[in-house]
C-alpha atoms as a PDB file:
ATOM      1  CA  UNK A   1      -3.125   0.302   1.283  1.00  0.00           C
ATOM      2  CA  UNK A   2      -6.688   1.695   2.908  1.00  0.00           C
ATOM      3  CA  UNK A   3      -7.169   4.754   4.643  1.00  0.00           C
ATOM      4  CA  UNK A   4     -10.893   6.234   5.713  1.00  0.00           C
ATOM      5  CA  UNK A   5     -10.021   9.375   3.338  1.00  0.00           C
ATOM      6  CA  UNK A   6     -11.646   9.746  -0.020  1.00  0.00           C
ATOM      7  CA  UNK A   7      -8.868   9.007  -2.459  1.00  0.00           C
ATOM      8  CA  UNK A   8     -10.759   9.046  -5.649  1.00  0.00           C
ATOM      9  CA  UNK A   9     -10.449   5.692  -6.220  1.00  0.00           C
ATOM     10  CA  UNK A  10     -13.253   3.462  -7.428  1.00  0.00           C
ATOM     11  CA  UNK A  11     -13.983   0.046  -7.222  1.00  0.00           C
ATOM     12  CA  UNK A  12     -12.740  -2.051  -9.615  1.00  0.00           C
ATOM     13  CA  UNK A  13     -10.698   0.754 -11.199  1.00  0.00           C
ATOM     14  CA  UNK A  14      -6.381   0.946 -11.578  1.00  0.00           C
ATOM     15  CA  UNK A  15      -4.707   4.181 -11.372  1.00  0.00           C
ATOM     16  CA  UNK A  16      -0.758   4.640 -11.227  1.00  0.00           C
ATOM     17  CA  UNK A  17       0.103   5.592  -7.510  1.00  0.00           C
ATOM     18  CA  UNK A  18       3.470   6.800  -5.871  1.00  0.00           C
ATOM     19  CA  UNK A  19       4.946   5.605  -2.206  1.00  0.00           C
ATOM     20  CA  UNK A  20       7.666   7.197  -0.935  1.00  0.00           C
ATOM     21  CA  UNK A  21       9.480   5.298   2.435  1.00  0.00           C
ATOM     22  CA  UNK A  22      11.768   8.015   3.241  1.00  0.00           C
ATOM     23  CA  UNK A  23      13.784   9.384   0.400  1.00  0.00           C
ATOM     24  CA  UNK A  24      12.798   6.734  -1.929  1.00  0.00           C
ATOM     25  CA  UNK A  25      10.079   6.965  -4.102  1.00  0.00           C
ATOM     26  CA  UNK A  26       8.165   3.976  -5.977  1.00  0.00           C
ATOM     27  CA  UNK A  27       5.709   3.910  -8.367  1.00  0.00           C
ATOM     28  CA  UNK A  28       3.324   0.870  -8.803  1.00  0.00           C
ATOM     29  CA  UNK A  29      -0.783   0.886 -10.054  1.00  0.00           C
ATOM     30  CA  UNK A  30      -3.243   0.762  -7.052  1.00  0.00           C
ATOM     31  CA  UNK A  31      -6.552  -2.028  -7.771  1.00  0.00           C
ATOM     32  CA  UNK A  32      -9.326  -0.719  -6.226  1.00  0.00           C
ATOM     33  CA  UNK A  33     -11.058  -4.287  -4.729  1.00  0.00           C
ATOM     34  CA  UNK A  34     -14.401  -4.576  -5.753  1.00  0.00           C
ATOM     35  CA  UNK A  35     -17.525  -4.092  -3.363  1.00  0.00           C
ATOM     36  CA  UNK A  36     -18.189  -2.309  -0.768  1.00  0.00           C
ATOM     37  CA  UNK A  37     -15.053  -2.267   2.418  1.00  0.00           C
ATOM     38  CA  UNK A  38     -16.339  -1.851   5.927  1.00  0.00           C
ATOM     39  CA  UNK A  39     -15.410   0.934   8.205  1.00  0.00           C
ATOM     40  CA  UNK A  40     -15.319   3.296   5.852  1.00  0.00           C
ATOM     41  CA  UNK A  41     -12.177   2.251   3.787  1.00  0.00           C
ATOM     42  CA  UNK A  42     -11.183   2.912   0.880  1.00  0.00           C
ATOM     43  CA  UNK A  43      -8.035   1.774  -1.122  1.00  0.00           C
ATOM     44  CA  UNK A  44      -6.976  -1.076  -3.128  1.00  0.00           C
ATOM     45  CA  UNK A  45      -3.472  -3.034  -3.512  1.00  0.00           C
ATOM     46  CA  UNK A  46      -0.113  -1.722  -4.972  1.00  0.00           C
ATOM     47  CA  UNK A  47       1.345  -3.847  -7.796  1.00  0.00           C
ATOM     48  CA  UNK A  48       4.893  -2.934  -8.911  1.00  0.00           C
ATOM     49  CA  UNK A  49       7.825  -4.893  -9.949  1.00  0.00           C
ATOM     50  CA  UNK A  50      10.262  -2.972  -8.081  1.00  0.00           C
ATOM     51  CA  UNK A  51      12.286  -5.408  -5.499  1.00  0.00           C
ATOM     52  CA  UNK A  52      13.514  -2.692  -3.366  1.00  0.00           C
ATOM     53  CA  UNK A  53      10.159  -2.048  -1.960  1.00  0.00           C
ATOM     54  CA  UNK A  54       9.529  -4.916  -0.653  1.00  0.00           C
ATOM     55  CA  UNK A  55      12.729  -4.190   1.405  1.00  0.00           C
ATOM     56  CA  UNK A  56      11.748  -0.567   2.492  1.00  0.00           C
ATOM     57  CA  UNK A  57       8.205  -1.636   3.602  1.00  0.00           C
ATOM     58  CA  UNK A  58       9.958  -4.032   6.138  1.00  0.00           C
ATOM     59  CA  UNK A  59      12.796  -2.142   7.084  1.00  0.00           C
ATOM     60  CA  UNK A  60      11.068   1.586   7.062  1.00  0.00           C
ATOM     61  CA  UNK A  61       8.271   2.845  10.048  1.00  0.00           C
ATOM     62  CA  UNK A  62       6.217   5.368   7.831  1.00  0.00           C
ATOM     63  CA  UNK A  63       5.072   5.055   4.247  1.00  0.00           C
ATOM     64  CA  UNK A  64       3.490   8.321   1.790  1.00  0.00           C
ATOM     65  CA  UNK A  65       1.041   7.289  -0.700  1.00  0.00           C
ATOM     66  CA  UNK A  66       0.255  10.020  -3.264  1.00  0.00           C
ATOM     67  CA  UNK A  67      -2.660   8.199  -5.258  1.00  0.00           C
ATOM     68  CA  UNK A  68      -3.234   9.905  -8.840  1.00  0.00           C
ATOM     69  CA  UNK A  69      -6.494  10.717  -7.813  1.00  0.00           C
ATOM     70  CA  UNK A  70      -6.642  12.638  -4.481  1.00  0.00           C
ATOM     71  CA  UNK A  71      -5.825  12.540  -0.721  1.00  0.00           C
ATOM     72  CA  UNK A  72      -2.149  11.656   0.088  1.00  0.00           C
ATOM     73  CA  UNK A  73      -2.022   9.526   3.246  1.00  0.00           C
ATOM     74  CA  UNK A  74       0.684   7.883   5.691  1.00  0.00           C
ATOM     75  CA  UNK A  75       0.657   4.421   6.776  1.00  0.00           C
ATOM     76  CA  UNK A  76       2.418   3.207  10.185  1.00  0.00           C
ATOM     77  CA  UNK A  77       4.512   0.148   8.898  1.00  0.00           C
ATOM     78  CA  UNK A  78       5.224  -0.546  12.939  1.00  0.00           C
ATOM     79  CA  UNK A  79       5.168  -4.445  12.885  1.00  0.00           C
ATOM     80  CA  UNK A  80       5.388  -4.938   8.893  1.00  0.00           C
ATOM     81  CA  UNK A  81       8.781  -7.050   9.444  1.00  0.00           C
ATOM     82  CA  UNK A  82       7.812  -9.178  11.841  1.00  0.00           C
ATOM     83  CA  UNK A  83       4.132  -9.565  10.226  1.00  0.00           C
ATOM     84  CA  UNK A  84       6.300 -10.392   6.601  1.00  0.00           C
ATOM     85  CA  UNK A  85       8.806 -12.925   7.978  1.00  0.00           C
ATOM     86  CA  UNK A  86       5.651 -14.661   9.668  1.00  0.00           C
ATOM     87  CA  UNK A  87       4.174 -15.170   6.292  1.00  0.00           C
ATOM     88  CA  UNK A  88       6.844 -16.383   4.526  1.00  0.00           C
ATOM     89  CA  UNK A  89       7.314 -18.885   7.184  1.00  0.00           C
ATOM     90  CA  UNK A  90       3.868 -19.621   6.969  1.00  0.00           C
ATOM     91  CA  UNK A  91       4.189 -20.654   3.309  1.00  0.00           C
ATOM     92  CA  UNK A  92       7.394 -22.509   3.666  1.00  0.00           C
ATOM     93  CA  UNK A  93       5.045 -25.156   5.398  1.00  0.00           C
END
């Protein structure tokens, strides 16, 4: 997840992070990438082992990320399905 707020989060760093997609709430650890993102990003990727998020990302429109650090921010999931069943089509072949 990226967002041009400052979140606190620096590169190459983990820090535990919660979602929430709706009434459910998710924790995972967010990886910083390393180097410098363009535009002004910052962010990293959400690991967790929790199968029903994958689920909610595709099904829900609007995800909260409370990062550890600072700056909560929503994400527009518009298009996530479709985007996720193209992939795993893509790597069926």
């Amino acid at each position: 997840m990226f967002t041009k707020a400052d979140i606190g989060l620096k590169n190459g760093n983990t820090t535990d992070i919660f979602v929430a997609l709706d009434r459910n709430l998710y924790k995972g650890v967010a990886t910083s990438t390393s180097g410098e993102l363009k535009g002004g990003l910052s962010g990293g990727y959400i690991l967790t082992d929790d199968p029903n998020l994958k689920r909610d990302v595709a099904k829900k429109y609007e995800m909260t990320v409370f990062p550890e650090t600072k700056g909560t921010f929503v994400v527009d999931l518009k298009g996530t399905f479709k985007a996720m069943a193209a992939g795993k089509k893509c790597l069926k072949h």
